[in-house]
Protein backbone atom coordinates (compact mmCIF):
# COMPACT_ATOMS: atom_id res chain seq x y z
CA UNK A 1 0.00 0.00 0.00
CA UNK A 2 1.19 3.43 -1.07
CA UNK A 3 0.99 6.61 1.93
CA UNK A 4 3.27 7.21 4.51
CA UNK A 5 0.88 6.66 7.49
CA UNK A 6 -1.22 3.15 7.60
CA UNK A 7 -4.40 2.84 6.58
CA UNK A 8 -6.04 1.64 9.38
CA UNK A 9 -9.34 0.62 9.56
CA UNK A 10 -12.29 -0.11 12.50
CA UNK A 11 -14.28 -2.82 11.30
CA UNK A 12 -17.98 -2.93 13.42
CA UNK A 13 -19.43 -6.49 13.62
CA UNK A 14 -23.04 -7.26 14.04
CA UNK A 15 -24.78 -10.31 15.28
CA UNK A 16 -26.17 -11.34 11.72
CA UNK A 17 -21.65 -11.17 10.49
CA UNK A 18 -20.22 -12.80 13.85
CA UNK A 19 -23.03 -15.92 13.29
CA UNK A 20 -21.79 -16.51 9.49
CA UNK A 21 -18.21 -16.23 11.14
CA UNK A 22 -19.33 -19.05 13.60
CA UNK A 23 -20.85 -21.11 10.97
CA UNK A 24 -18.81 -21.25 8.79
CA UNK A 25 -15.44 -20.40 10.18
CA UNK A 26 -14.59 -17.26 8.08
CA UNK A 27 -12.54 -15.03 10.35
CA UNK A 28 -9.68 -15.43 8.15
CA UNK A 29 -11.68 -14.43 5.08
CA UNK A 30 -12.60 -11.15 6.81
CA UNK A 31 -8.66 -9.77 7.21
CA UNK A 32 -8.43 -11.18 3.05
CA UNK A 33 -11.82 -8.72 2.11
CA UNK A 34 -10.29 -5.82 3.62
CA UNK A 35 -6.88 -5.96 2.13
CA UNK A 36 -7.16 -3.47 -0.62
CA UNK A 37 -8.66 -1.09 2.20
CA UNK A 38 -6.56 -1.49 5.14
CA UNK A 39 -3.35 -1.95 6.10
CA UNK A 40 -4.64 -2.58 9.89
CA UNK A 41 -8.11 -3.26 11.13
CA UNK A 42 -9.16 -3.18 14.46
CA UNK A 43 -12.34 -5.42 14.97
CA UNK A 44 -15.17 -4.09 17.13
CA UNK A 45 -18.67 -5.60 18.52
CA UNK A 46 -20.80 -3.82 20.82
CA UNK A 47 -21.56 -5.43 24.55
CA UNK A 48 -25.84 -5.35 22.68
CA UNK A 49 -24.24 -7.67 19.64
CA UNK A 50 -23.01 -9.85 22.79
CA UNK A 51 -25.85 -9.99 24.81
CA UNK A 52 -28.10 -11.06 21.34
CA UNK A 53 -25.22 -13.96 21.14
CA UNK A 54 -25.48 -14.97 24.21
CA UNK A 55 -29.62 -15.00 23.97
CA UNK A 56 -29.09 -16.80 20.38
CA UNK A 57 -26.54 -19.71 22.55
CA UNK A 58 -29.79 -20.75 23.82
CA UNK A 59 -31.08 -22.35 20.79
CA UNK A 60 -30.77 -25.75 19.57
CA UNK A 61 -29.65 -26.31 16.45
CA UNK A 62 -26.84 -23.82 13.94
CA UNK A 63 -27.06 -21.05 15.27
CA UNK A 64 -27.10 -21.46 18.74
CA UNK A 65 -23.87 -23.51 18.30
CA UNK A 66 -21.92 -21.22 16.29
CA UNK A 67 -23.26 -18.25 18.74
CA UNK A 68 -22.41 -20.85 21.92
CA UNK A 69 -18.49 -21.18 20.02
CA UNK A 70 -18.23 -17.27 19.09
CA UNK A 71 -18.89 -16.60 23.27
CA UNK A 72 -15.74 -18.90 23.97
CA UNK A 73 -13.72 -17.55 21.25
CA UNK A 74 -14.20 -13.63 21.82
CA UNK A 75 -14.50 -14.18 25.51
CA UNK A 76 -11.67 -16.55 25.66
CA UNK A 77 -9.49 -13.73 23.74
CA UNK A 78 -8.59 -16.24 20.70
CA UNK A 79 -11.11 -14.23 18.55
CA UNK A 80 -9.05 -10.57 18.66
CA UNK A 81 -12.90 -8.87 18.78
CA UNK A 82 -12.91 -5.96 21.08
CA UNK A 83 -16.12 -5.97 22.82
CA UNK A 84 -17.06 -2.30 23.70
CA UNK A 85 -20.12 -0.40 25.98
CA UNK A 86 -21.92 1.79 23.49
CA UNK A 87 -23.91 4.71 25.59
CA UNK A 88 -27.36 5.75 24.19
CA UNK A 89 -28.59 3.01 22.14
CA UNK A 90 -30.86 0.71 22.78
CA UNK A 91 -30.82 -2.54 20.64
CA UNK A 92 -27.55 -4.33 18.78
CA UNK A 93 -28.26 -2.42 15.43
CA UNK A 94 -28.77 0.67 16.92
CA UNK A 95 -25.12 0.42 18.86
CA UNK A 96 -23.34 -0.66 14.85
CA UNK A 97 -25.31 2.12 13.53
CA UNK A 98 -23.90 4.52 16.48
CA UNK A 99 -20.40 3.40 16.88
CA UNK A 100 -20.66 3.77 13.07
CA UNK A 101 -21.62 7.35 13.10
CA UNK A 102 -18.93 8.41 15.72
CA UNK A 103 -16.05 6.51 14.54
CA UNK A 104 -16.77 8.51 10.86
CA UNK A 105 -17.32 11.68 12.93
CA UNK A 106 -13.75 11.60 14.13
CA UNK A 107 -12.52 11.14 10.94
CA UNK A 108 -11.90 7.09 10.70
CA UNK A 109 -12.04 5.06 8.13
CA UNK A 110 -15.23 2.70 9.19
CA UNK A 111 -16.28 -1.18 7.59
CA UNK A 112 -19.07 -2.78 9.49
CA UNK A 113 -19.86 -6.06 8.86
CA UNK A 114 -23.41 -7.28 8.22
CA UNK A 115 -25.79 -9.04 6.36
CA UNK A 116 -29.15 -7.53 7.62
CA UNK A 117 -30.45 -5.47 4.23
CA UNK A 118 -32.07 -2.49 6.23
CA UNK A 119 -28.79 -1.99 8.22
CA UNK A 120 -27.18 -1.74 4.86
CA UNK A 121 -29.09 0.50 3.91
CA UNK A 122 -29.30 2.87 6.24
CA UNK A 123 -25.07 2.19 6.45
CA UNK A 124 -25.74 3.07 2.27
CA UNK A 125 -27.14 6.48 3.27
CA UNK A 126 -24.22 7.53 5.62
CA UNK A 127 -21.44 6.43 3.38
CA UNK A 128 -19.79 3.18 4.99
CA UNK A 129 -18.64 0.50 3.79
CA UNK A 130 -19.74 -2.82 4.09
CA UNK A 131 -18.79 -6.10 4.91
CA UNK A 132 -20.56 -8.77 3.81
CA UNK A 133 -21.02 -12.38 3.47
CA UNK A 134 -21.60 -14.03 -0.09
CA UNK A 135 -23.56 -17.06 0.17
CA UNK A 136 -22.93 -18.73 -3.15
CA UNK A 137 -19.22 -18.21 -3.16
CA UNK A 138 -19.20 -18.64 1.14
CA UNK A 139 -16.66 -15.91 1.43
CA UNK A 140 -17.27 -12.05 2.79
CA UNK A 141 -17.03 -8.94 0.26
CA UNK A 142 -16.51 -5.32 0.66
CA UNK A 143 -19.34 -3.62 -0.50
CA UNK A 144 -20.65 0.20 -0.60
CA UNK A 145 -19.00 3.45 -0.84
CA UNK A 146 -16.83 5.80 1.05
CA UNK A 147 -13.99 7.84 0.46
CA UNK A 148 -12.66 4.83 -0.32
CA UNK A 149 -15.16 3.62 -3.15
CA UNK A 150 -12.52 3.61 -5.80
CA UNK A 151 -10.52 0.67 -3.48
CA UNK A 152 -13.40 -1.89 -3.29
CA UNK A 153 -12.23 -5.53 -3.60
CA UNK A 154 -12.06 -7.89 -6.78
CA UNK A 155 -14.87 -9.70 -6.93
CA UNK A 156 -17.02 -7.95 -5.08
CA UNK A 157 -20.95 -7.00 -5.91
CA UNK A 158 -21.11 -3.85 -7.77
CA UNK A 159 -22.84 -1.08 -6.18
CA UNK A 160 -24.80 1.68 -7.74
């Protein structure tokens, strides 16, 4: 990557992201996505995202297993996933949407990670980037536009 400073970026997980991680075991694919973005990311959750896992580890079946193994990795500190209070919101998606909107309001370079469509859009309207998971080819894709539109990765989903 050309610049003198690295690019660093803070990539926002929500629930809908960390469960595709769990499922499928895609962490690694999420450092490949970012590449032509980022020279560093710095993954983030909100304590809501958590507390939605730990509701969804009570269900039989997928998803309460990948949510149950996503608890023991971030907890356990073998997922590098820092899990952070978010003040004034009220559900997961409002806590992405906020952390979002102040990490861009201090000038960072924000991804979040989702694949819930009416998060993505609203993320659409305010200019982030997105993360997100590509069933048919079961790897995640940077998606959207920011000030770094031009730098989207190969393969990705076109955006208008």
């Amino acid at each position: 990557m050309s610049g003198t400073s690295p690019r660093i970026c803070r990539v926002i997980f929500d629930t809908s992201a960390l469960l595709v991680i769990g499922e499928y075991g895609s962490f690694p694919d999420v450092a490949d996505s970012l590449e032509s973005v980022c020279e560093h990311a710095i993954f983030i959750t909100p304590r809501r995202v958590m507390d939605e896992l730990s509701r969804i580890a009570l269900e039989r079946g997928r998803r309460g297993l990948a949510a149950r193994l996503l608890l023991k990795l971030i907890e356990g500190g073998h997922l590098s996933i820092e899990v952070v209070n978010v003040e004034g919101c009220t559900t997961a998606d409002e806590c992405v949407l906020k952390l979002a909107s102040d990490f861009r309001n201090l000038g960072e370079r924000v991804i979040v990670a989702t694949l819930d469509r009416e998060m993505a859009g609203k993320l659409r309207e305010m200019g982030v980037m997105r993360l997100t998971w590509w069933y048919s080819r079961r790897k995640f894709t940077l998606c959207g536009s920011s000030e770094d539109a031009n730098a989207k990765t190969s393969g990705g989903r076109p955006q208008p």
